[in-house]
PDB file of N, CA and C in Angstrom:
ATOM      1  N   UNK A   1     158.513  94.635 -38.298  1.00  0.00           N
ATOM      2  CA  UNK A   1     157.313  94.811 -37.507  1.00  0.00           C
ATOM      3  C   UNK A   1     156.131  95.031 -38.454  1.00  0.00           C
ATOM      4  N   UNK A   2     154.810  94.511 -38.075  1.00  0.00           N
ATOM      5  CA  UNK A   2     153.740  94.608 -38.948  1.00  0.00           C
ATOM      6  C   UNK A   2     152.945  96.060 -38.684  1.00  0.00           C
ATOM      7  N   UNK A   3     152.653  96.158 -39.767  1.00  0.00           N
ATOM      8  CA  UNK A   3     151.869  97.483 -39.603  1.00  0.00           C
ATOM      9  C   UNK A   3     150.254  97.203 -39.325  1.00  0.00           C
ATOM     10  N   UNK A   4     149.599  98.158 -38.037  1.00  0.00           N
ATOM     11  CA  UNK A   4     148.985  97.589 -37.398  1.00  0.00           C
ATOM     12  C   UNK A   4     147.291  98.298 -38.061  1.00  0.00           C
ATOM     13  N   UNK A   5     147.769  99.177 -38.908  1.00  0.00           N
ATOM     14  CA  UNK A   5     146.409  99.832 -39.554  1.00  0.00           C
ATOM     15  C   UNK A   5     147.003  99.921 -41.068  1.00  0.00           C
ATOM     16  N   UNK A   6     146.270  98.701 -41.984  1.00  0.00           N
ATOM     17  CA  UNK A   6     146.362  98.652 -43.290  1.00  0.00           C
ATOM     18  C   UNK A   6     145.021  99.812 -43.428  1.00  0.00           C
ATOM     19  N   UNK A   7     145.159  99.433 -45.352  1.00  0.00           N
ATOM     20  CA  UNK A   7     144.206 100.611 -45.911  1.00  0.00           C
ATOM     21  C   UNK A   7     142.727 100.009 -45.180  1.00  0.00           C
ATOM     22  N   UNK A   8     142.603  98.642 -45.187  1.00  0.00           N
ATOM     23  CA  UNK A   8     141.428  97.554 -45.258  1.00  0.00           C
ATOM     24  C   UNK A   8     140.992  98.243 -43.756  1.00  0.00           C
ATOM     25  N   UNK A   9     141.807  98.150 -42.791  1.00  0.00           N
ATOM     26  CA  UNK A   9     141.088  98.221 -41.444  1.00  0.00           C
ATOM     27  C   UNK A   9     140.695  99.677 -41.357  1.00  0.00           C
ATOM     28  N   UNK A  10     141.259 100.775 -41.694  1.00  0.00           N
ATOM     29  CA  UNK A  10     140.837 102.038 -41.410  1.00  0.00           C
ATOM     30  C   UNK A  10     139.418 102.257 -42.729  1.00  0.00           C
ATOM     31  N   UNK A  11     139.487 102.063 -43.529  1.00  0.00           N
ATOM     32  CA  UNK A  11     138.177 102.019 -44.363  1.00  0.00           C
ATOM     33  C   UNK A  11     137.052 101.093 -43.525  1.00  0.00           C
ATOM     34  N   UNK A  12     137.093 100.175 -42.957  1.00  0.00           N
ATOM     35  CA  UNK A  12     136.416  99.358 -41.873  1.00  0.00           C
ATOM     36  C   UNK A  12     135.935  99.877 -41.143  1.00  0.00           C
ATOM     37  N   UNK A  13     136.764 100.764 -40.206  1.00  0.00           N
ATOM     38  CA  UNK A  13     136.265 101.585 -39.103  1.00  0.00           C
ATOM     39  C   UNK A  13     136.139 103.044 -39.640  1.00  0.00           C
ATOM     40  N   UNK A  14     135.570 103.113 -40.529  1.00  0.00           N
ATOM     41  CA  UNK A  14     135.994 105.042 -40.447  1.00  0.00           C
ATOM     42  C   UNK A  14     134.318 104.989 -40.160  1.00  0.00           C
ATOM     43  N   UNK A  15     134.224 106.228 -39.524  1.00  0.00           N
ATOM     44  CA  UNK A  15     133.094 106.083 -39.122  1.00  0.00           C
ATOM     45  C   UNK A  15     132.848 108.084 -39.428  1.00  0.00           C
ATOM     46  N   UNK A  16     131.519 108.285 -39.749  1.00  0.00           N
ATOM     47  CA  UNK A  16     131.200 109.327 -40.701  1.00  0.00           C
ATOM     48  C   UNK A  16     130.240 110.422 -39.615  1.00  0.00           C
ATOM     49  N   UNK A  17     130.490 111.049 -39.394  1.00  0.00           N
ATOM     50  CA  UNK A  17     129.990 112.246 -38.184  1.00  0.00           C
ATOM     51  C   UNK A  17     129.778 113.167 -38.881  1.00  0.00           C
ATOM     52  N   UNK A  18     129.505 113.344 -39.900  1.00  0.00           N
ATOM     53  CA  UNK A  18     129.146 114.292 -40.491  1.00  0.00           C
ATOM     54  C   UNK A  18     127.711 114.495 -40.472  1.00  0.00           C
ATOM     55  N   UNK A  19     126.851 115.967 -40.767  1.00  0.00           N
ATOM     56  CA  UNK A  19     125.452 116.024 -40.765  1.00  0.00           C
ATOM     57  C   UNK A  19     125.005 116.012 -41.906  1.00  0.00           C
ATOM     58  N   UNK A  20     124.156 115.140 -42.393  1.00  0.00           N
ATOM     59  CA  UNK A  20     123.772 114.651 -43.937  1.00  0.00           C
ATOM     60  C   UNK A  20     122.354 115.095 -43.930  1.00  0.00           C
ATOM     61  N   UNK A  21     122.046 115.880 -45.170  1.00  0.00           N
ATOM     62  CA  UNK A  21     120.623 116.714 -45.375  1.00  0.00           C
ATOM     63  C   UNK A  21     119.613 115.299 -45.028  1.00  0.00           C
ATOM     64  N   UNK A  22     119.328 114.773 -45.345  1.00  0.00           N
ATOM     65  CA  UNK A  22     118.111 113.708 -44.678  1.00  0.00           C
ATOM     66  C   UNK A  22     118.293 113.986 -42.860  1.00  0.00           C
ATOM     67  N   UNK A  23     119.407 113.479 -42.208  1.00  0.00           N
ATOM     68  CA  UNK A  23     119.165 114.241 -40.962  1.00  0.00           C
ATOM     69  C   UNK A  23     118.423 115.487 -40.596  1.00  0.00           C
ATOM     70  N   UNK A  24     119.070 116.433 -40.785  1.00  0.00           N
ATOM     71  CA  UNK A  24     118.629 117.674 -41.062  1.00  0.00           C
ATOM     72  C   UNK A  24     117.188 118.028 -41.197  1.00  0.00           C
ATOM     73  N   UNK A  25     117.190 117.486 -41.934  1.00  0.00           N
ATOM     74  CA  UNK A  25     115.668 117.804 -42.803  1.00  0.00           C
ATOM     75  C   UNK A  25     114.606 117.327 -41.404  1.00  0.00           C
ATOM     76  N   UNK A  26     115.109 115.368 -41.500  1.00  0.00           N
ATOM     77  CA  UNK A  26     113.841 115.140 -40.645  1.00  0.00           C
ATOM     78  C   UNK A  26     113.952 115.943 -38.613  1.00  0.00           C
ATOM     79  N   UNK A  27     115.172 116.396 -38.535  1.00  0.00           N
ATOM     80  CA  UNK A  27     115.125 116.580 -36.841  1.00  0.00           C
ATOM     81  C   UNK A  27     113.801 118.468 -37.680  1.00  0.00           C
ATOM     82  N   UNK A  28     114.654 118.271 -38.740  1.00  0.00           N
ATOM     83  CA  UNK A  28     113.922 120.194 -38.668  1.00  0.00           C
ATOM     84  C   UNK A  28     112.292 119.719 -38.874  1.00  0.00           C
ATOM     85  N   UNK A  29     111.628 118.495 -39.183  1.00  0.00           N
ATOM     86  CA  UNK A  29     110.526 117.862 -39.431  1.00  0.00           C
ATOM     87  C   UNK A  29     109.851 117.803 -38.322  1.00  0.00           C
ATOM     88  N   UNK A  30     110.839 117.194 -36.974  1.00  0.00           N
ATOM     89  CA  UNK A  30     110.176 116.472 -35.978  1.00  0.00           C
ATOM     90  C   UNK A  30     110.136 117.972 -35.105  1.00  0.00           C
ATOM     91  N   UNK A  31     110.684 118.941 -35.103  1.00  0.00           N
ATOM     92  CA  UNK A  31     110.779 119.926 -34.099  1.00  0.00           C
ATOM     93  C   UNK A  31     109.110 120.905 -34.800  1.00  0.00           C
ATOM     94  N   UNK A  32     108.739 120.842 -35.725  1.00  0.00           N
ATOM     95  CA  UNK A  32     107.952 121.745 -36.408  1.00  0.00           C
ATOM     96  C   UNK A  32     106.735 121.000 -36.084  1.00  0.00           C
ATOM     97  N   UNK A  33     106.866 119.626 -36.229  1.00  0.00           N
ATOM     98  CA  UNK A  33     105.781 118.810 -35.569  1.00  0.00           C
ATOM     99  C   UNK A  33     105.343 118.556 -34.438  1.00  0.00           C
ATOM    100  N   UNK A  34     106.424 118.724 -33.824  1.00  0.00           N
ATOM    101  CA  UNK A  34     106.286 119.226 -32.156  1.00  0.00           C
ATOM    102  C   UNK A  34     105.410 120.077 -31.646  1.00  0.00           C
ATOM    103  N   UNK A  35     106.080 121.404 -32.153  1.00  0.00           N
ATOM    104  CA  UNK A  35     105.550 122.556 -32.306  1.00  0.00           C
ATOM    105  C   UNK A  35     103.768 122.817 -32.431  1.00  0.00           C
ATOM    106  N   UNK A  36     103.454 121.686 -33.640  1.00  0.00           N
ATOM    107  CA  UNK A  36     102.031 121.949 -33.991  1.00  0.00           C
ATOM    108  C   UNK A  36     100.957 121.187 -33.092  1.00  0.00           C
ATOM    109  N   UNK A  37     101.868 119.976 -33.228  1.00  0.00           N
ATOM    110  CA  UNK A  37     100.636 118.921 -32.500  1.00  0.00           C
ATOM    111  C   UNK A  37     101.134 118.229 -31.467  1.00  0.00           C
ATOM    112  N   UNK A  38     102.422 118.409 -30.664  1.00  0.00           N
ATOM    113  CA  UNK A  38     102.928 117.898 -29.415  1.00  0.00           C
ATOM    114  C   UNK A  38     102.911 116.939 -29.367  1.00  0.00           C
ATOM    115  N   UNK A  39     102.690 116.013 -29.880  1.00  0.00           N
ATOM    116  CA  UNK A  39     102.616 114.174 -29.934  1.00  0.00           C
ATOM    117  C   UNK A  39     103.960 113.537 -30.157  1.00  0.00           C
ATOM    118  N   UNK A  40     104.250 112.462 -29.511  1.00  0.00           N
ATOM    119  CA  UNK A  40     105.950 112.355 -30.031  1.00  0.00           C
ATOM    120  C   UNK A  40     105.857 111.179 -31.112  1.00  0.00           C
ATOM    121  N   UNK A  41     104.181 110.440 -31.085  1.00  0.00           N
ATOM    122  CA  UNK A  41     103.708 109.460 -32.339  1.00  0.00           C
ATOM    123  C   UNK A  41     103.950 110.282 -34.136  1.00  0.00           C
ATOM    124  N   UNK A  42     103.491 111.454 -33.818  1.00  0.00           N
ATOM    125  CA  UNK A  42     103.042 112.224 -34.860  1.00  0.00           C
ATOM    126  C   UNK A  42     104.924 112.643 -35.253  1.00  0.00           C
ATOM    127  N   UNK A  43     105.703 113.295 -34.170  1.00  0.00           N
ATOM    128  CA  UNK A  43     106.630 113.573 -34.495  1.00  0.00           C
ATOM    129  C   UNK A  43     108.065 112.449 -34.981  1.00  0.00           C
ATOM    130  N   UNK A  44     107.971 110.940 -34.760  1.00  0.00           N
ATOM    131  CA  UNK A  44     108.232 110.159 -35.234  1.00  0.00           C
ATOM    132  C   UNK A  44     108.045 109.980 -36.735  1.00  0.00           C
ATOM    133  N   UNK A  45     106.883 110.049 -36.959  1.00  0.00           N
ATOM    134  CA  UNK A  45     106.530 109.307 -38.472  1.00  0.00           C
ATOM    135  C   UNK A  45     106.627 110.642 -39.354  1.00  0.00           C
ATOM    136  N   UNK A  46     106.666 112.049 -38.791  1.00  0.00           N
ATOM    137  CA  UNK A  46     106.912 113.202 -39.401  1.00  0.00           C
ATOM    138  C   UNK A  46     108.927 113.145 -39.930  1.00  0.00           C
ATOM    139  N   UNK A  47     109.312 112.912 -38.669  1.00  0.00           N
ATOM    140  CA  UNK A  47     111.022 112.469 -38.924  1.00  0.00           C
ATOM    141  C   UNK A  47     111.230 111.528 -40.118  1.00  0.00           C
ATOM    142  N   UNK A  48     110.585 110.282 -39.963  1.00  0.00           N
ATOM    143  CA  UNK A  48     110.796 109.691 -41.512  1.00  0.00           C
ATOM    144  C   UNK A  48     110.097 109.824 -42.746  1.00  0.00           C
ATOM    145  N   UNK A  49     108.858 111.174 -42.489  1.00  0.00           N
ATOM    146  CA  UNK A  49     109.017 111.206 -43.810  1.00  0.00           C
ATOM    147  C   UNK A  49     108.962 112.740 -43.799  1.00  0.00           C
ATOM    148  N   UNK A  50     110.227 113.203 -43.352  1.00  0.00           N
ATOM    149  CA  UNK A  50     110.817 114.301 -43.325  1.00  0.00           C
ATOM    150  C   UNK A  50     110.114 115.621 -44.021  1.00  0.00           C
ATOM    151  N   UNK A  51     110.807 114.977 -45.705  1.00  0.00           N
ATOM    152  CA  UNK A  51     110.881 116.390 -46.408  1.00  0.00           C
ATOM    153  C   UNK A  51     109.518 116.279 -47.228  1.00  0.00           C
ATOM    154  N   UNK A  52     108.577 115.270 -46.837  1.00  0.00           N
ATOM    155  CA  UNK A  52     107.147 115.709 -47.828  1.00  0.00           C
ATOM    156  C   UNK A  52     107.089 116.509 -46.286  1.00  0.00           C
ATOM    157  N   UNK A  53     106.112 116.244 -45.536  1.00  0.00           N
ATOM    158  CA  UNK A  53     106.255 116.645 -44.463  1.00  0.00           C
ATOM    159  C   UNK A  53     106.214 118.273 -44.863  1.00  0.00           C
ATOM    160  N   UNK A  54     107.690 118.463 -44.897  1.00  0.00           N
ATOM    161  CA  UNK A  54     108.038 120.243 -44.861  1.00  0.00           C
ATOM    162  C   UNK A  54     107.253 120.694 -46.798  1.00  0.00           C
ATOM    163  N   UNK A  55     107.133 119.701 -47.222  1.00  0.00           N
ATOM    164  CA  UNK A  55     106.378 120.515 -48.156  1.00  0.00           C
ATOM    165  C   UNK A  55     104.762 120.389 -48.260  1.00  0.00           C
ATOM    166  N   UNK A  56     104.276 119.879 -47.539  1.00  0.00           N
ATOM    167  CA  UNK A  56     103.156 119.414 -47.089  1.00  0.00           C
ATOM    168  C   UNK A  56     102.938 120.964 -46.483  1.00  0.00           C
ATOM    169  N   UNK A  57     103.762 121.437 -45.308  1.00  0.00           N
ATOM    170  CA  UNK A  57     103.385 122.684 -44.625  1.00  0.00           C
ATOM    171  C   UNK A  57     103.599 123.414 -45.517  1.00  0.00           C
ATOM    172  N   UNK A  58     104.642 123.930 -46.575  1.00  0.00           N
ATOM    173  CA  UNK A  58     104.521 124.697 -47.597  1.00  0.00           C
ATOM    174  C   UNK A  58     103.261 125.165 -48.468  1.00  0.00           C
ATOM    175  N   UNK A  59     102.817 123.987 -48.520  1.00  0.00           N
ATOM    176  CA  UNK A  59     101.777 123.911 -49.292  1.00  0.00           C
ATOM    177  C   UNK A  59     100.848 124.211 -48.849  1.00  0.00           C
ATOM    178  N   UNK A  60     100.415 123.728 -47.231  1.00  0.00           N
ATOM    179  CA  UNK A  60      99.016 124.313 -46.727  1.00  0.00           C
ATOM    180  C   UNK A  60      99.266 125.654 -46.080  1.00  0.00           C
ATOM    181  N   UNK A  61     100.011 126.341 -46.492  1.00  0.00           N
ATOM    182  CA  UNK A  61     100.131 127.742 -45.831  1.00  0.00           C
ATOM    183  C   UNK A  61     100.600 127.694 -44.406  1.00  0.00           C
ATOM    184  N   UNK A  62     101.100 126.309 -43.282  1.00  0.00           N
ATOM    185  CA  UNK A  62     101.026 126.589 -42.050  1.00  0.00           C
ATOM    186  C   UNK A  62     102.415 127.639 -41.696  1.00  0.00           C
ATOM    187  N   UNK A  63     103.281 127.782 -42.375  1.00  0.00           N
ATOM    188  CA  UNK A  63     104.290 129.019 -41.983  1.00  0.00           C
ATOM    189  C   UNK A  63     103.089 130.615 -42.622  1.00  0.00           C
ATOM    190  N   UNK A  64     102.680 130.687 -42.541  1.00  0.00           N
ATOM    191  CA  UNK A  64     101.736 132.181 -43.012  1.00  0.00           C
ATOM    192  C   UNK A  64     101.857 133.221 -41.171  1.00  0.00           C
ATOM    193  N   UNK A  65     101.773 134.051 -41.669  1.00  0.00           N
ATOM    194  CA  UNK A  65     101.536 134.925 -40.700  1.00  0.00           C
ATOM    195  C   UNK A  65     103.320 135.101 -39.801  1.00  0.00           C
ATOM    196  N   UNK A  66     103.976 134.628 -40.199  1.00  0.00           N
ATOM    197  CA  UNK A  66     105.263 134.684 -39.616  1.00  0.00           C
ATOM    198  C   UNK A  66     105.537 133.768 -38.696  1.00  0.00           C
ATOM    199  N   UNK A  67     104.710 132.581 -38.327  1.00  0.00           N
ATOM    200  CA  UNK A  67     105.081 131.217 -38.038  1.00  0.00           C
ATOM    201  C   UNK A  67     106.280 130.469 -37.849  1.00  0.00           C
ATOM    202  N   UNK A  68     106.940 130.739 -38.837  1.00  0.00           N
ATOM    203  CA  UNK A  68     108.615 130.012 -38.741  1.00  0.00           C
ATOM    204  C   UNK A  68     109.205 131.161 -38.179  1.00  0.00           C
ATOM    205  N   UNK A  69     109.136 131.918 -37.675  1.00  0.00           N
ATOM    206  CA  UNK A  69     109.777 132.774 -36.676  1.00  0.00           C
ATOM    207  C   UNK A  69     109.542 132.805 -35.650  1.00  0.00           C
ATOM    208  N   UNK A  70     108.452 131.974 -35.251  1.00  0.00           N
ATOM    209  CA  UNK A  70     108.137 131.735 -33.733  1.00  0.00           C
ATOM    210  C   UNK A  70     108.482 130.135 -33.519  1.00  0.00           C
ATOM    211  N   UNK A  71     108.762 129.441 -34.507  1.00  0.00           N
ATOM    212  CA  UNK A  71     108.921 127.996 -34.423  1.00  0.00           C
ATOM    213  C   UNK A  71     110.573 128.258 -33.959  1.00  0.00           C
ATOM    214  N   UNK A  72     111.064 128.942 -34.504  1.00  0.00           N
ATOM    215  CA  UNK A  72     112.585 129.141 -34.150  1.00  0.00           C
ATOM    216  C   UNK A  72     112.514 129.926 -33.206  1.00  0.00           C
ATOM    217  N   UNK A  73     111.763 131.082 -32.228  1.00  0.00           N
ATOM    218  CA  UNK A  73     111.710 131.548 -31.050  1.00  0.00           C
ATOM    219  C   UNK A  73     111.851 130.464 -30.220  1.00  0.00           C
ATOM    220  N   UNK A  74     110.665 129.276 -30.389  1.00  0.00           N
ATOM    221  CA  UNK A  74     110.054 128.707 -29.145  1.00  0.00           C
ATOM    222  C   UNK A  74     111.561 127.652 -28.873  1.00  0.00           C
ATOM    223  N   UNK A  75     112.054 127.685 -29.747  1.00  0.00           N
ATOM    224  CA  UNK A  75     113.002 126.148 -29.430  1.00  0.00           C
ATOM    225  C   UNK A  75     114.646 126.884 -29.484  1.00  0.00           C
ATOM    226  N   UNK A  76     115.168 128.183 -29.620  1.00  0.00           N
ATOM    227  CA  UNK A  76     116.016 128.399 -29.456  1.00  0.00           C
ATOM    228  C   UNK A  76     115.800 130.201 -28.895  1.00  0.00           C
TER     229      UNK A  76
END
């Protein structure tokens, strides 16, 4: 009898569910962008370019005053 899953077909289909920091990064991008300017245009193009994005806010001070503690209030 033939064997019905060689090495070839399961390397074919393996399929990867794992959460990979570029994900990550841009959903934590698009929720912060949300947050600021409610637009889902703005929060799109914030998702792909994720992680300037989060250093972009680093940089202009917008977490100051305890900010990322209300960004994580409002959405969880």
């Amino acid at each position: 009898m033939r064997n019905l899953f060689t090495k070839f077909d399961v390397k074919k289909y393996k399929i990867n569910v794992g959460l990979n920091s570029k994900t990550a990064i841009g959903v934590l991008s698009l929720l912060i962008s949300w947050y600021f300017n409610k637009s889902i245009l703005w929060g799109i193009f914030h998702y792909v370019f994720g992680i300037y994005y989060l250093i972009y806010c680093i940089i202009s001070r917008a977490f100051s005053n305890g900010e990322l503690l209300e960004i994580f209030n409002y959405y969880f």
